[in-house]
Protein backbone atom coordinates (compact mmCIF):
# COMPACT_ATOMS: atom_id res chain seq x y z
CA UNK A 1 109.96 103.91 70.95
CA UNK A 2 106.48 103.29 71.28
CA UNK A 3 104.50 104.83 74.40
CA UNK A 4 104.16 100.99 75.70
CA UNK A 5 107.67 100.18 75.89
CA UNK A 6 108.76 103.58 76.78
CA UNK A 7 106.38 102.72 79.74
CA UNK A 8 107.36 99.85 80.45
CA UNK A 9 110.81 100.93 80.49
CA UNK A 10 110.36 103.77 82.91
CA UNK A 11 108.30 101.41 85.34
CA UNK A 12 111.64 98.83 85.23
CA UNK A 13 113.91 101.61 86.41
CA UNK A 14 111.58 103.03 89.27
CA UNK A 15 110.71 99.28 90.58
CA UNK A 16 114.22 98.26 90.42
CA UNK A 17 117.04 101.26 90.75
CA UNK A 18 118.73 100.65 94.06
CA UNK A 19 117.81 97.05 94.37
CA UNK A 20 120.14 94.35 94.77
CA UNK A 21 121.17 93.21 91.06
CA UNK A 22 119.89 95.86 89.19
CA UNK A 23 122.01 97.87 86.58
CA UNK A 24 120.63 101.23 88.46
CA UNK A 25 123.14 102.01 91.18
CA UNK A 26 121.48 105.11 92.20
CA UNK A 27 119.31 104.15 95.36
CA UNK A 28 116.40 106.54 94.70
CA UNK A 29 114.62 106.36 91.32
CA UNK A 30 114.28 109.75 89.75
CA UNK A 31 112.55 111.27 86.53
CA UNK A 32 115.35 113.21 85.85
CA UNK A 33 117.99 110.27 85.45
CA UNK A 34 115.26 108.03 83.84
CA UNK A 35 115.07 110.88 81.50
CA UNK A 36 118.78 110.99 80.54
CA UNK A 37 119.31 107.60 80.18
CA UNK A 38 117.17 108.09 77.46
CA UNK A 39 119.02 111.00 75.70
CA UNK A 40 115.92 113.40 76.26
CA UNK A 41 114.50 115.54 79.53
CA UNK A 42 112.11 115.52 82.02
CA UNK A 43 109.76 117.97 79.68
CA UNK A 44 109.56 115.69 77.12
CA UNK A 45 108.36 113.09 78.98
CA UNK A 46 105.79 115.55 80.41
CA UNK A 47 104.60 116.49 77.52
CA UNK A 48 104.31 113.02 76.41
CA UNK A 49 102.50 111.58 79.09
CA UNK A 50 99.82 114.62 78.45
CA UNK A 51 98.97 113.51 75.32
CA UNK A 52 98.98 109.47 76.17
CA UNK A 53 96.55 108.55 78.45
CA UNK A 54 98.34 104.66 79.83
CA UNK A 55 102.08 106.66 79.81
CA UNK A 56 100.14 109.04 82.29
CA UNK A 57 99.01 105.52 84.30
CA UNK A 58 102.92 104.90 84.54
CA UNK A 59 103.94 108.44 85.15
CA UNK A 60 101.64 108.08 88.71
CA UNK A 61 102.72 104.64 89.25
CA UNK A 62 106.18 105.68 88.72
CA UNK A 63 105.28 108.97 91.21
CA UNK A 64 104.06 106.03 93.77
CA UNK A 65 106.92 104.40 93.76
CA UNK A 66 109.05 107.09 94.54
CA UNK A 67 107.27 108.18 97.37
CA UNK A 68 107.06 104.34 98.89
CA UNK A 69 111.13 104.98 98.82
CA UNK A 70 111.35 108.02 100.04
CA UNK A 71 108.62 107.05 103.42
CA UNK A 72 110.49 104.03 103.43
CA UNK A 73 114.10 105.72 103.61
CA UNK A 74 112.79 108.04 106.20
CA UNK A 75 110.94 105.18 108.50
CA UNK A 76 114.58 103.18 108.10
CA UNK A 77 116.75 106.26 108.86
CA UNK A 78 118.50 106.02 105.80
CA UNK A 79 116.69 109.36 104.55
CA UNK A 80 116.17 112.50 106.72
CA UNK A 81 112.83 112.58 107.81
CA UNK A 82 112.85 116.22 107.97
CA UNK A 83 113.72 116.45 104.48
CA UNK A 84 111.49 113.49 103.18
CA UNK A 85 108.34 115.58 105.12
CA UNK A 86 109.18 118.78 102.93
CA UNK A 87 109.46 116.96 99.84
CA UNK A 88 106.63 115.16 99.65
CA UNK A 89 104.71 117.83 101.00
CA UNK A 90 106.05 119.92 98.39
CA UNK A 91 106.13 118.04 95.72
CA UNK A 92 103.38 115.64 95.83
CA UNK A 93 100.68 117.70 98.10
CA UNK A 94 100.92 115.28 101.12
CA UNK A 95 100.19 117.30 104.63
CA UNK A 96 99.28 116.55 108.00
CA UNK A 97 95.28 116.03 108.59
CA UNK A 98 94.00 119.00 109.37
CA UNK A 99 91.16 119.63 111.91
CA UNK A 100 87.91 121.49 111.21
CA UNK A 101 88.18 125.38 110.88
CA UNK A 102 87.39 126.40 114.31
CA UNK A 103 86.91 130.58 114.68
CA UNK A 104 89.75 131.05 116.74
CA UNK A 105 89.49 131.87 120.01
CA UNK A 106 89.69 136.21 121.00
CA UNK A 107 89.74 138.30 123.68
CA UNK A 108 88.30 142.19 123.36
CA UNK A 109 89.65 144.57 125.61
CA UNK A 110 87.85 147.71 125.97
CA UNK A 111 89.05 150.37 127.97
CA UNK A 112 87.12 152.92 129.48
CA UNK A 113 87.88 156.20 131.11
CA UNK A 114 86.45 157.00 134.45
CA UNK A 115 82.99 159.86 133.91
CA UNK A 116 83.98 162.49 136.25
């Protein structure tokens, strides 16, 4: 299979699985049933899409798409949003804004005994 149909391929199952019609019933798209479908694993396909350069252009399309489901299953309630926070904090890096560093605010206490 060449790295352009192999592409194109993988991009078909992550735009379609779960849609209405397709022939991939599973409603989330994942790299690990994309992967067996084709009779080889998730390494393989990592270790492809480090040596090809446009297969690494579908890999992150392909990681796009996933996460568009997975906000979009958690904004519809059909996902836990809990869960869909974790993951794609986890997985893909994505965290809440954070502010400035600020020194944080302290309080000394110094106690002191009476001179007699």
């Amino acid at each position: 299979m060449t790295p352009a149909t192999l592409g194109e391929k993988m991009l078909h199952y992550f735009k379609t699985a779960g849609c209405e019609g397709s022939e991939y019933k599973e409603d989330i798209p994942s790299f690990v049933r994309f992967a067996h479908t084709l009779g080889t694993t998730v390494g393989a396909l990592r270790r492809f899409k480090e040596q090809n350069a446009d297969f690494r252009a579908v890999w992150e399309e392909c990681e796009e798409i996933l996460c568009d489901r997975i906000i979009d299953g958690a904004l519809h309630r059909r996902l836990d949003g809990s869960f869909a926070k974790f993951f794609l904090t986890a997985r893909f890096g994505f965290a809440e804004k954070v502010e400035a560093e600020v020194e944080p605010f302290g309080v000394e206490i110094l106690l002191k005994e009476p001179d007699l």
